[in-house]
Protein backbone atom coordinates (compact mmCIF):
# COMPACT_ATOMS: atom_id res chain seq x y z
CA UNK A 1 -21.62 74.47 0.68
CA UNK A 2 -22.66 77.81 1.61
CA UNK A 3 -20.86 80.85 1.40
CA UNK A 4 -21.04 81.22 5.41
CA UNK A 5 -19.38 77.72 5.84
CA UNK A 6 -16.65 78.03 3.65
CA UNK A 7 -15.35 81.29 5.59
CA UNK A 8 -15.57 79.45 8.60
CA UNK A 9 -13.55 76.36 7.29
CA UNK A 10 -11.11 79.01 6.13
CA UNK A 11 -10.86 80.47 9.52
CA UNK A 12 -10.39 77.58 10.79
CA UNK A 13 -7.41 76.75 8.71
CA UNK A 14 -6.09 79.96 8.87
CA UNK A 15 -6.07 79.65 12.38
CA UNK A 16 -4.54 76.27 12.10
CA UNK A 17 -1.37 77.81 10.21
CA UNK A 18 -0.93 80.52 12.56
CA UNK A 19 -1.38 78.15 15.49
CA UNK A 20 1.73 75.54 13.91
CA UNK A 21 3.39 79.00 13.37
CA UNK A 22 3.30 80.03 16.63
CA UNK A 23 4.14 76.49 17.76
CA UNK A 24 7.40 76.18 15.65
CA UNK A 25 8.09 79.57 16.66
CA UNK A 26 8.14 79.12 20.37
CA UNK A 27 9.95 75.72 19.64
CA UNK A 28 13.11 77.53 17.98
CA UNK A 29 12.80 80.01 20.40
CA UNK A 30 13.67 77.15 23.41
CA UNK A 31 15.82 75.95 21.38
CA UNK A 32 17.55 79.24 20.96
CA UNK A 33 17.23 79.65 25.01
CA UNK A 34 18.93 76.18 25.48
CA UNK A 35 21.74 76.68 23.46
CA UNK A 36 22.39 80.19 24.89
CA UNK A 37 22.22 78.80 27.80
CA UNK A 38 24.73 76.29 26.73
CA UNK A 39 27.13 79.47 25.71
CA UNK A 40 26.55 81.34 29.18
CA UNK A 41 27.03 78.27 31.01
CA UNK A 42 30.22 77.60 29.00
CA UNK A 43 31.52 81.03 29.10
CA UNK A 44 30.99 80.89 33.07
CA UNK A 45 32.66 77.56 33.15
CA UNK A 46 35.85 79.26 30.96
CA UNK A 47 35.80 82.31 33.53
CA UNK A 48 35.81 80.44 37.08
CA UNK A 49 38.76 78.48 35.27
CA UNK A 50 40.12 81.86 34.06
CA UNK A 51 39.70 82.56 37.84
CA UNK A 52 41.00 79.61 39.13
CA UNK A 53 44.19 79.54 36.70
CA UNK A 54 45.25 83.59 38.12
CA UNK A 55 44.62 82.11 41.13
CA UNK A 56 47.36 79.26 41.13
CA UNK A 57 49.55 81.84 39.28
CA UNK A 58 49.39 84.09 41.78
CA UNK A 59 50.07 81.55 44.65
CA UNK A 60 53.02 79.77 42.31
CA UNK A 61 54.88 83.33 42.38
CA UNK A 62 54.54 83.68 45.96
CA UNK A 63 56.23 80.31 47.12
CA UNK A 64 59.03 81.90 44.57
CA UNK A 65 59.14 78.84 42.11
CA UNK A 66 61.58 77.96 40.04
CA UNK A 67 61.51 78.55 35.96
CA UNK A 68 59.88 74.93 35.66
CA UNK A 69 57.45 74.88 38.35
CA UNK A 70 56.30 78.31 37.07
CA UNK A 71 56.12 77.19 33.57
CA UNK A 72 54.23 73.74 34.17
CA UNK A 73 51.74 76.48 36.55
CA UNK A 74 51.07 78.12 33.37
CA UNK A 75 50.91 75.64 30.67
CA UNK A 76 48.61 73.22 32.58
CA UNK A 77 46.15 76.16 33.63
CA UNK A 78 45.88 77.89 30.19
CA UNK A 79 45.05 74.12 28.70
CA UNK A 80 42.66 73.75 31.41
CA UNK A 81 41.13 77.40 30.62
CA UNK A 82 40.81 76.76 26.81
CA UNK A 83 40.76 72.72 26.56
CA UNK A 84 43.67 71.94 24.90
CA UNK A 85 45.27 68.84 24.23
CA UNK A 86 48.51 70.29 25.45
CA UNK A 87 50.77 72.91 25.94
CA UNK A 88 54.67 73.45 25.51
CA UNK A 89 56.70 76.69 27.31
CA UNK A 90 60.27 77.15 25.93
CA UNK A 91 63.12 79.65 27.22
CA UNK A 92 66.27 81.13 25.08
CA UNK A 93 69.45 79.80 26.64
CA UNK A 94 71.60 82.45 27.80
CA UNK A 95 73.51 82.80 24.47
CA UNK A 96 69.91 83.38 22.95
CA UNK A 97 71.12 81.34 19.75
CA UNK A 98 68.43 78.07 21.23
CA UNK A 99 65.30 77.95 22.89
CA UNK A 100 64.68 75.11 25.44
CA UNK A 101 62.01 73.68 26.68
CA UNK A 102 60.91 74.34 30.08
CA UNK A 103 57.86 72.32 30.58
CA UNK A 104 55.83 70.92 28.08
CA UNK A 105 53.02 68.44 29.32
CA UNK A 106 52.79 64.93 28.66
CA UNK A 107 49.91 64.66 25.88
CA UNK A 108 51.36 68.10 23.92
CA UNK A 109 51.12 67.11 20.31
CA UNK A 110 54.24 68.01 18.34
CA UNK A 111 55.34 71.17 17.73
CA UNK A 112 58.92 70.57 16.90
CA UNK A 113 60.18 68.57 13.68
CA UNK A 114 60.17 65.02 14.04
CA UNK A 115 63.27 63.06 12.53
CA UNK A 116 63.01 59.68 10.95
CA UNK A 117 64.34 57.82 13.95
CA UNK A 118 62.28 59.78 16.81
CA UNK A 119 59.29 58.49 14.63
CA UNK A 120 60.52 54.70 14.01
CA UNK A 121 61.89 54.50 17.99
CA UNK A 122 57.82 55.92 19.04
CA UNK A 123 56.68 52.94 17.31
CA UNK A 124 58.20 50.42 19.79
CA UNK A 125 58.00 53.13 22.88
CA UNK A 126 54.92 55.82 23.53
CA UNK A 127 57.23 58.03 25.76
CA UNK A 128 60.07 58.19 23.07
CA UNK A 129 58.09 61.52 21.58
CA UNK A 130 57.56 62.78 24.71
CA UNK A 131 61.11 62.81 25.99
CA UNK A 132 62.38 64.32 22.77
CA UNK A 133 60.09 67.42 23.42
CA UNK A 134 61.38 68.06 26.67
CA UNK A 135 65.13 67.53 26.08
CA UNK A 136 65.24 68.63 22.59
CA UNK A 137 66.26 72.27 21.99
CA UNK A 138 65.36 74.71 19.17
CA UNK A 139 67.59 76.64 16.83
CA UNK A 140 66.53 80.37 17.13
CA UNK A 141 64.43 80.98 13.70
CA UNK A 142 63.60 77.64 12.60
CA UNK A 143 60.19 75.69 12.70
CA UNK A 144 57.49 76.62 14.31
CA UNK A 145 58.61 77.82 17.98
CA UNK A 146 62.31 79.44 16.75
CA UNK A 147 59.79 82.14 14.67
CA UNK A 148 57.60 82.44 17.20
CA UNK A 149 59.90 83.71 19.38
CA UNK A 150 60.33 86.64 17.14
CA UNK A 151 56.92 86.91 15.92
CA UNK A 152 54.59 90.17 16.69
CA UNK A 153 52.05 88.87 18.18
CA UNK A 154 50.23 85.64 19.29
CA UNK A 155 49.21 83.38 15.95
CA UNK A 156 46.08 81.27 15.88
CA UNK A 157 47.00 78.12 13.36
CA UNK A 158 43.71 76.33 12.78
CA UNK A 159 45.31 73.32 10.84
CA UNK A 160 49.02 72.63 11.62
CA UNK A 161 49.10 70.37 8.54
CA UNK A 162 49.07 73.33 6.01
CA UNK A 163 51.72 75.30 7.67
CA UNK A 164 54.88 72.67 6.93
CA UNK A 165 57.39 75.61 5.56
CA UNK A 166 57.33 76.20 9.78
CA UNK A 167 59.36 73.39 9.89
CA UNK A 168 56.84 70.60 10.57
CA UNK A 169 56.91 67.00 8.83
CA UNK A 170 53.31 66.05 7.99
CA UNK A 171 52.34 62.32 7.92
CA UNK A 172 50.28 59.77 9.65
CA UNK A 173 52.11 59.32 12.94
CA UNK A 174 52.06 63.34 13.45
CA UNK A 175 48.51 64.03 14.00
CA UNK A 176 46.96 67.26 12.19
CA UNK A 177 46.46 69.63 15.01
CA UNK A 178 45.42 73.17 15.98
CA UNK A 179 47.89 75.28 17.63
CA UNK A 180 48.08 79.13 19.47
CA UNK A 181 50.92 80.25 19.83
CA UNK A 182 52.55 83.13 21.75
CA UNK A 183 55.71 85.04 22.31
CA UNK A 184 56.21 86.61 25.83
CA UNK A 185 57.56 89.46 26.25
CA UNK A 186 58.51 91.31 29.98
CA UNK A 187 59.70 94.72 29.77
CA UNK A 188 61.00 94.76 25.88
CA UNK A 189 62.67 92.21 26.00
CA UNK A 190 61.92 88.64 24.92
CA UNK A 191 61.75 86.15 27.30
CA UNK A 192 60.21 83.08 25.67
CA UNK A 193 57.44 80.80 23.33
CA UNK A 194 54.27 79.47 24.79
CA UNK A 195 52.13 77.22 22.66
CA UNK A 196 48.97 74.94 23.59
CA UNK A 197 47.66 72.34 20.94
CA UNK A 198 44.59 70.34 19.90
CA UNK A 199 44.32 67.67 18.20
CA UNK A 200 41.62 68.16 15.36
CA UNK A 201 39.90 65.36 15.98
CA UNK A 202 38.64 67.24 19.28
CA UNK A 203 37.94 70.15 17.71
CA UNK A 204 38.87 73.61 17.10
CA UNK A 205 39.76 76.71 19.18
CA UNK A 206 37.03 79.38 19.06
CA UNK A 207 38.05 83.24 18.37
CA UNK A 208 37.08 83.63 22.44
CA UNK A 209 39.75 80.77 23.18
CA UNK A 210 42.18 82.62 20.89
CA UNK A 211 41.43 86.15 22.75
CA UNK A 212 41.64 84.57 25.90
CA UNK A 213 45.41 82.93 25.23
CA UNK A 214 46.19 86.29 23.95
CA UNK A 215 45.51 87.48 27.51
CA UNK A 216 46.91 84.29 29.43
CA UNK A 217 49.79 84.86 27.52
CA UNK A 218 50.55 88.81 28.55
CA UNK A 219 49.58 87.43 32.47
CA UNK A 220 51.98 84.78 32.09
CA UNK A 221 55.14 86.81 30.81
CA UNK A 222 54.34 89.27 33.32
CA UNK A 223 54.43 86.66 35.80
CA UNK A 224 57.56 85.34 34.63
CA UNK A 225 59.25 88.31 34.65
CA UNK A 226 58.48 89.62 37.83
CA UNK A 227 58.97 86.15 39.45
CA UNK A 228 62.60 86.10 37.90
CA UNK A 229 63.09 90.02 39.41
CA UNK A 230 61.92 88.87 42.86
CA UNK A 231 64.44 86.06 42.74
CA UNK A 232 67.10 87.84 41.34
CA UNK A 233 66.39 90.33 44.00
CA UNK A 234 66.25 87.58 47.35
CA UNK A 235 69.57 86.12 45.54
CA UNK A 236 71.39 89.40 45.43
CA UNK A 237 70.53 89.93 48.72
CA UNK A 238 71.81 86.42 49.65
CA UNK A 239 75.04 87.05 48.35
CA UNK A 240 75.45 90.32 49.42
CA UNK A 241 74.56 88.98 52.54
CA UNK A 242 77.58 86.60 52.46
CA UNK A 243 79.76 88.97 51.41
CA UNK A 244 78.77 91.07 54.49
CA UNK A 245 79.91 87.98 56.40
CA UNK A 246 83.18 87.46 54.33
CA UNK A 247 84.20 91.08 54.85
CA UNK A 248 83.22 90.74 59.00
CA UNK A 249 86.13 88.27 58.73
CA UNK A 250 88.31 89.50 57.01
CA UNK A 251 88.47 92.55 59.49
CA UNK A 252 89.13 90.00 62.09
CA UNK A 253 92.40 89.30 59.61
CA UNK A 254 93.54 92.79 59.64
CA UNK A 255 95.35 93.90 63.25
CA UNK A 256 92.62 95.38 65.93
CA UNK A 257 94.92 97.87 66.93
CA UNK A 258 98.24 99.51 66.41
CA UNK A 259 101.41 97.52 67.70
CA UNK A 260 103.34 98.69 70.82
CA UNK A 261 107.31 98.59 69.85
CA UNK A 262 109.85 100.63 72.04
CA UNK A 263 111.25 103.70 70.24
CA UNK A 264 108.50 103.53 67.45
CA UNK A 265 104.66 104.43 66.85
CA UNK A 266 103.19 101.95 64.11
CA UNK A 267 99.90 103.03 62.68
CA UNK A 268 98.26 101.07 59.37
CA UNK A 269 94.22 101.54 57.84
CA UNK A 270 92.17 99.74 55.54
CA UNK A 271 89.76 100.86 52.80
CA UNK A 272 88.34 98.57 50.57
CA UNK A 273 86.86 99.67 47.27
CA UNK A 274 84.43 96.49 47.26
CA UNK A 275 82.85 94.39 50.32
CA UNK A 276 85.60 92.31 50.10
CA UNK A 277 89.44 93.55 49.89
CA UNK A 278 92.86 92.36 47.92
CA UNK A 279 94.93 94.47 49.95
CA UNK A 280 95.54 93.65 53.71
CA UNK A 281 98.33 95.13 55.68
CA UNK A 282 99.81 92.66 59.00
CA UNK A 283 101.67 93.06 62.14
CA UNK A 284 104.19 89.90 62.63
CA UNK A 285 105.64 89.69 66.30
CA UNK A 286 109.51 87.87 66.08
CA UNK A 287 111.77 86.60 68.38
CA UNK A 288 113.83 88.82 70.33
CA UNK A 289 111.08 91.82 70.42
CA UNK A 290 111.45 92.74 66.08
CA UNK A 291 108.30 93.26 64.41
CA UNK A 292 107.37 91.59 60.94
CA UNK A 293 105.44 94.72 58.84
CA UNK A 294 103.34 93.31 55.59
CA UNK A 295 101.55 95.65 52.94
CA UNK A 296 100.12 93.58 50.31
CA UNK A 297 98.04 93.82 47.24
CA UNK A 298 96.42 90.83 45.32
CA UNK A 299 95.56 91.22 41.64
CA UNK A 300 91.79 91.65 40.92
CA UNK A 301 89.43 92.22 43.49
CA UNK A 302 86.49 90.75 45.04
CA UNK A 303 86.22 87.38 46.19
CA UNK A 304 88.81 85.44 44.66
CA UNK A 305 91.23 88.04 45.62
CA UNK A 306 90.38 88.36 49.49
CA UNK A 307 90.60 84.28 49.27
CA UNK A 308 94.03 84.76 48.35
CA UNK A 309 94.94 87.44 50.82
CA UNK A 310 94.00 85.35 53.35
CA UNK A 311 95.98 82.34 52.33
CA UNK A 312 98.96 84.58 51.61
CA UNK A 313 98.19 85.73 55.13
CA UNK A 314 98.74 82.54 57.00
CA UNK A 315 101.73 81.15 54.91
CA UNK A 316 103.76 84.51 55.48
CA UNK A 317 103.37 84.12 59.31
CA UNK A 318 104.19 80.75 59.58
CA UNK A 319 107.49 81.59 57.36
CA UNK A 320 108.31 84.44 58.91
CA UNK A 321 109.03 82.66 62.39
CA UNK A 322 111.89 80.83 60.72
CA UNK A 323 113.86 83.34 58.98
CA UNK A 324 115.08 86.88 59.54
CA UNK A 325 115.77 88.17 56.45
CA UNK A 326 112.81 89.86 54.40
CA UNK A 327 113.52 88.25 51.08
CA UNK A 328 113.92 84.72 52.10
CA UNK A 329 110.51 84.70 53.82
CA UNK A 330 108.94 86.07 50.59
CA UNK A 331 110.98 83.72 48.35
CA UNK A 332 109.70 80.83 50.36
CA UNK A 333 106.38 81.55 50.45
CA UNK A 334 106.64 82.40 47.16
CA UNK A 335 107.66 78.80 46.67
CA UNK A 336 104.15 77.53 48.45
CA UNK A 337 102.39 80.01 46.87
CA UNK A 338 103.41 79.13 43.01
CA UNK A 339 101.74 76.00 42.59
CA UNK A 340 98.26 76.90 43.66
CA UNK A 341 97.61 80.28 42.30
CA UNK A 342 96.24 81.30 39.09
CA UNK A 343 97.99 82.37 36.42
CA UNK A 344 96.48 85.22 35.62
CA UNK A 345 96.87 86.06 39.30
CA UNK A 346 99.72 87.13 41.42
CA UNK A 347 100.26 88.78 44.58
CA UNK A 348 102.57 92.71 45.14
CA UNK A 349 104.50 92.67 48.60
CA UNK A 350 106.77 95.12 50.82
CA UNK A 351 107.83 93.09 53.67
CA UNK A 352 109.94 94.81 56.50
CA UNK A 353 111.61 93.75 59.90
CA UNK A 354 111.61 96.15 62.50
CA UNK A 355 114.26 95.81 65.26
CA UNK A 356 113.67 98.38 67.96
CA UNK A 357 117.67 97.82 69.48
CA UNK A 358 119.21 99.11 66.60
CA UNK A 359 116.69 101.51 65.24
CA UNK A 360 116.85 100.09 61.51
CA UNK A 361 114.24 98.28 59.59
CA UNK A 362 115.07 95.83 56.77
CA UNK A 363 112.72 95.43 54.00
CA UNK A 364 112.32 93.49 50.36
CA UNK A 365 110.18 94.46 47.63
CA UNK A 366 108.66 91.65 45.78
CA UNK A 367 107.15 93.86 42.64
CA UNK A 368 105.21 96.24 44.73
CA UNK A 369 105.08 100.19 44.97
CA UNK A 370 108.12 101.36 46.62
CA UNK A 371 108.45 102.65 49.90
CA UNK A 372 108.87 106.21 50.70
CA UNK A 373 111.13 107.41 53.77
CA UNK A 374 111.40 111.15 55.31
CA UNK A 375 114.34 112.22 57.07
CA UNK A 376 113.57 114.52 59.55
CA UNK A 377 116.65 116.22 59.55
CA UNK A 378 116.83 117.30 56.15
CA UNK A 379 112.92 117.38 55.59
CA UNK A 380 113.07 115.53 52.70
CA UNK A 381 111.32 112.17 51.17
CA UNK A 382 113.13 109.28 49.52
CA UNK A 383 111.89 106.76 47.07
CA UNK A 384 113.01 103.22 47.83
CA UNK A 385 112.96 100.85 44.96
CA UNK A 386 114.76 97.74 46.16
CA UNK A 387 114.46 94.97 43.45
CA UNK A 388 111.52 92.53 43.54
CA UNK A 389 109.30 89.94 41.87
CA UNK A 390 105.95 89.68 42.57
CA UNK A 391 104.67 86.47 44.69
CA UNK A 392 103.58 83.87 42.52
CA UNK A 393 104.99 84.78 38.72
CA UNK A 394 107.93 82.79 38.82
CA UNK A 395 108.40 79.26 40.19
CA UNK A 396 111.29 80.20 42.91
CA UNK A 397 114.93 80.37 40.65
CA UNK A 398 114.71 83.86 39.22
CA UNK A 399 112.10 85.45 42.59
CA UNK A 400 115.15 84.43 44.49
CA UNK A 401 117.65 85.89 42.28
CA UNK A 402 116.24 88.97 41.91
CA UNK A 403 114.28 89.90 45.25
CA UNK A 404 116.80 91.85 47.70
CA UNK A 405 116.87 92.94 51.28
CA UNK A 406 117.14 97.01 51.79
CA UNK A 407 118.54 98.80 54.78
CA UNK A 408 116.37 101.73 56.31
CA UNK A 409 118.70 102.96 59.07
CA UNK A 410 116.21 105.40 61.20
CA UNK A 411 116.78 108.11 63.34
CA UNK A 412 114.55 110.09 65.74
CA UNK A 413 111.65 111.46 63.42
CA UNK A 414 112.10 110.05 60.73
CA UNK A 415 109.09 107.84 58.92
CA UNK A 416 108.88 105.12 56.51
CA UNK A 417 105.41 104.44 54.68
CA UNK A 418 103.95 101.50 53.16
CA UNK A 419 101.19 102.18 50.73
CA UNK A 420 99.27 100.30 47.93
CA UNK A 421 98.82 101.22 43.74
CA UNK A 422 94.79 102.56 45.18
CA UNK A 423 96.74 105.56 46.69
CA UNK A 424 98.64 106.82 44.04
CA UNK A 425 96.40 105.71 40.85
CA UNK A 426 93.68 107.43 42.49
CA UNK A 427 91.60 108.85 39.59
CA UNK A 428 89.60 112.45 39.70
CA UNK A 429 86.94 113.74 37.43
CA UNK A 430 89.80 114.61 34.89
CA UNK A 431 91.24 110.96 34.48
CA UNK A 432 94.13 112.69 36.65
CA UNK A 433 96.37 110.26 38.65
CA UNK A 434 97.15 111.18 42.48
CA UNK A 435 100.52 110.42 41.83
CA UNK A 436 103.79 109.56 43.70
CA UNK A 437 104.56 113.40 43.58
CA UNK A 438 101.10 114.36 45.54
CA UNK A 439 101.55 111.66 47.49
CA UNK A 440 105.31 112.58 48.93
CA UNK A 441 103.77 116.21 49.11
CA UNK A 442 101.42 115.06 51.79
CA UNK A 443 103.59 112.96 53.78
CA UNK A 444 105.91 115.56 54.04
CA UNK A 445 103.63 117.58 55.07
CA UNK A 446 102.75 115.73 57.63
CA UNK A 447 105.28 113.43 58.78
CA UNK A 448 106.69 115.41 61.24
CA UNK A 449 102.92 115.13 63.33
CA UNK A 450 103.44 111.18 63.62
CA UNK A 451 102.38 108.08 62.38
CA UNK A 452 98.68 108.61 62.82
CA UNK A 453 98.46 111.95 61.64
CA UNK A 454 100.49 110.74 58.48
CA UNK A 455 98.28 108.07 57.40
CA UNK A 456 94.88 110.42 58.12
CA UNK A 457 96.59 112.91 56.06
CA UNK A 458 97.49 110.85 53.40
CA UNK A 459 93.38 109.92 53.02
CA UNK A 460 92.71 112.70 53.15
CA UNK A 461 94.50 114.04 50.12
CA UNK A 462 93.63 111.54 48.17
CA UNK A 463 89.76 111.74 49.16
CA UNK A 464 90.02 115.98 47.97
CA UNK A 465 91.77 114.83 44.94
CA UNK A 466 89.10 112.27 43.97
CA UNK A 467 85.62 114.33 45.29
CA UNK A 468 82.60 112.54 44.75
CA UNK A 469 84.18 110.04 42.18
CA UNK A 470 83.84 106.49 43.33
CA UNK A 471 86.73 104.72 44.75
CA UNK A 472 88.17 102.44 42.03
CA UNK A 473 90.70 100.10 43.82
CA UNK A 474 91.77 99.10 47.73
CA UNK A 475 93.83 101.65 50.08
CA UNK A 476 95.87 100.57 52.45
CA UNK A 477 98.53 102.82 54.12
CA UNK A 478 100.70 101.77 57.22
CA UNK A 479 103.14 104.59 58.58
CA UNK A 480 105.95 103.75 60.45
CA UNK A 481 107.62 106.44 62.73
CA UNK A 482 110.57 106.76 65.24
CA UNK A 483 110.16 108.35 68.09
C-alpha cells in the first residue's frame, strides 16, 4: 500500500472518530436539553402550585375561617406544593404547657411516639393511627413536634429513623420517613409546629422543596396571625356591640326624668365607669303620694354586676308596694336575693321613703356610704350612719337584726344626698382620695342653689379633683331638697 493510500485511510478514520464524537456529543447534549427541560417544567409545575396554594390562602383568610379550616388550607396546599405524603399543624393550648393538633391530614406518617397499644389496636383498624394524631396532644419539649416548637428555625430530617432521641419509636409498622419541619412564629411570639412528611419509599425532599417550606412556612404564620387579629378584632367589636345594647337598656332602667313630689325637688345622675353600670339609682311611687328613693351599688362591675342591678331592681319594687318601712323592704328582698347571688358578690343600699305631708323622709342603710344632710338654718352638713348589712351577705336573721330605719325630719332648704363609694374614692394623679370631707365641702357649697345645682356641683368637684385620670368606678348622686 502506498504512502498516498494509507493517509487517506487515516483520514478517513480520523474522520470517523470525530464524526461518533460529534454524534455522542450532540446525543448528551439532548439528553442534557430533555432533562432540563424536565427541571423547568417541574419547577413551573412547583410555582403555579406555589401560586395556586397563596391563592386559596388568601381566599381562606377572607371568608374569616376558623383555626382548623385555616390549618387544613395550609397543610394540604404546602403537601400539594412540595409532594408530601402528609402534613400535621399543631397549636399550644392556652396554658402553653401542650401543643394540639389542629389538622393533620389523613395519610400524615407519624410524627408523634407511638405506644404499644396504638400499634397492636392499628393492626385490627387502619384509622386507629390516624385518630390518635388528631386527638392526641403533645407535652411542650418532648419528641419531635414539643422541640420544634422551640426550635430556631425550620429543620430538614432526611431519615426520621436516625433521629429516635426526638422521641420516635423505630420499627416495622412506623415507616422510615422524611420530614420538614417548622415553627411559626407571628410577631415574636410563638404560635405553633407545622410539619409535612414522606415516606422514603417515595423519595426525598430536594434543598428547593426545603427552601420553599421555609417560605410556606413564614406565609402561613403570617396568615395565621393576622387571621386570628381580624377575628379577634370582628369579635371585640361584636361584644362591644352588645354591650352598647346592654347599656341602651339599662338607661331605660334608670328614671327618664326627675320626679314631681309637692314641697320637694328630686334630682339623681348616672355615670358609669364601664359600658355597663353596678350602680343605678330609682324613683318608687307609694300609696298615698310617698316616694320610694334607691341608691345602689353592686360589687364588681361590668356585666355580671349590671345583671344584678337589674334583678335587684325589680325585686325592690315589687317589695316596696307592701311595706312602709325602709328596712323591712330591704330585709325581704334581702331574703330573695340570698339564695341566688354569688358569694363573692353582694349588693350596698340607702333606701328612703319620702312623705311630702309631713315633710320627713325615713331611710335604712344596708352597708352602704352614709347619707349626708344640710340644714339650712345652721349651714351645716351631717353624716348619717344608720346601721346596715349589705344585701345578700347574710341569709335574713342577723340583716334583720341589725338594719334600722332613720328619721330625717326636713325643713324648708334643707337637702339630703345619696351618693355612691365612685364619689368619694375618687382617685387623682397623687393616689389622693376625694374624700367625705371634699365632698361635704361641695354640697355645702352648693346646697342652698337646689337639688340640680347640688348634684352638677358635686361632678364637678370630683371631675377637677381627678383631671385627666380615668374614671375608676360608677357615680351616682341623687339630691333631695325641700322647698
Amino acid at each position: 500500500m502506498g504512502i498516498i493510500q494509507y493517509l487517506c485511510l487515516a483520514l478517513v478514520g480520523v474522520s470517523s472518530l470525530l464524526a461518533g464524537a460529534l454524534v455522542l456529543a450532540l446525543i448528551n447534549q439532548r439528553k442534557r436539553a430533555k432533562r432540563l427541560k424536565q427541571v423547568l417544567k417541574a419547577l413551573s409545575g412547583e410555582e403555579e402550585r406555589m401560586f395556586h396554594f397563596l391563592h386559596n390562602l388568601g381566599i381562606a383568610i377572607g371568608e374569616e375561617p376558623t383555626d382548623g379550616a385555616l390549618s387544613r388550607t395550609i397543610v394540604e396546599g404546602i403537601v400539594d406544593v412540595v409532594g408530601a405524603t402528609g402534613g400535621a399543624i399543631y397549636y399550644p393550648t392556652g396554658d402553653a404547657n401542650f401543643l394540639v393538633p389542629a389538622y393533620a391530614s389523613e395519610e400524615c406518617p407519624p410524627l408523634i411516639r407511638l405506644s404499644e397499644k396504638i400499634l397492636a389496636d392499628a393492626k385490627e383498624d387502619g384509622r386507629v393511627v390516624a385518630s390518635h394524631l388528631n386527638l392526641d396532644r403533645i407535652k411542650m419539649g418532648d419528641g419531635l413536634l414539643g422541640r420544634a416548637f422551640g426550635a430556631a428555625e425550620a429543620m430538614h430530617i432526611e431519615d426520621l429513623s436516625a433521629h429516635g432521641v426526638l422521641g420516635m419509636y423505630v420499627r416495622q409498622e412506623v415507616p422510615n420517613v422524611a420530614v420538614m419541619i417548622s415553627p411559626l412564629r407571628y410577631a415574636g411570639q410563638e404560635i405553633g409546629v407545622l410539619a409535612i412528611a414522606k415516606l422514603k419509599s417515595e423519595g426525598d425532599f430536594t434543598v428547593n422543596d426545603f427552601a420553599v417550606f421555609r417560605s410556606i412556612s413564614e406565609q402561613s404564620a403570617f396568615a395565621i396571625g393576622n387571621a386570628r387579629i381580624h377575628r379577634d378584632a370582628n369579635a371585640k367589636k361584636a361584644i362591644e356591640g352588645e354591650l352598647h345594647n346592654a347599656r341602651e337598656v339599662q338607661r331605660v332602667l334608670l328614671p327618664q326624668d326627675d320626679p314631681k313630689v309637692k314641697g320637694f325637688r328630686i334630682h339623681g345622675v348616672n355615670v358609669a365607669a364601664r359600658i355597663i353600670s353596678g350602680d343605678y339609682y330609682d324613683y318608687i311611687e307609694l300609696i298615698d303620694g310617698k316616694l320610694g328613693v334607691v341608691v345602689a351599688d353592686v360589687s364588681g362591675k361590668g356585666v355580671a354586676a349590671g345583671l344584678l342591678m337589674a334583678m335587684c331592681r325589680s325585686l325592690l319594687r315589687a317589695v316596696a308596694l307592701s311595706h312602709e318601712s325602709p328596712s323591712k323592704v330591704l330585709a325581704t328582698v334581702n331574703r330573695y336575693l340570698f339564695p341566688d347571688i354569688r358569694e363573692d358578690m353582694f349588693i350596698s343600699m340607702n333606701y328612703g321613703v319620702l312623705d311630702p305631708e309631713t315633710g320627713r323622709m325615713v331611710f335604712a342603710r344596708a352597708g352602704h356610704d352614709p347619707a349626708l344632710v344640710y340644714r339650712k338654718a345652721m349651714g351645716t352638713v351631717e353624716v348619717l350612719r344608720p346601721r346596715g348589712l349589705a344585701l345578700g351577705i347574710d341569709q335574713g336573721d342577723v340583716f334583720e337584726r341589725v338594719t334600722e330605719d332613720c328619721v330625717v325630719e326636713m325643713e324648708s332648704g334643707d337637702c339630703v344626698l345619696f351618693f355612691t363609694d365612685g364619689v368619694k374614692e375618687a382617685m387623682n394623679a397623687d393616689d389622693e382620695e376625694f374624700g367625705m370631707e371634699r365632698l361635704a365641702d361641695a354640697f355645702s357649697a352648693s346646697a342652698i342653689l337646689g337639688a340640680e345645682v347640688v348634684v352638677k356641683r358635686v361632678q364637678e368637684a370630683v371631675e377637677k379633683f381627678t383631671g385627666e385620670g380615668a374614671q375608676m368606678d360608677d357615680v351616682t348622686i341623687v339630691a333631695i331638697e325641700k322647698r
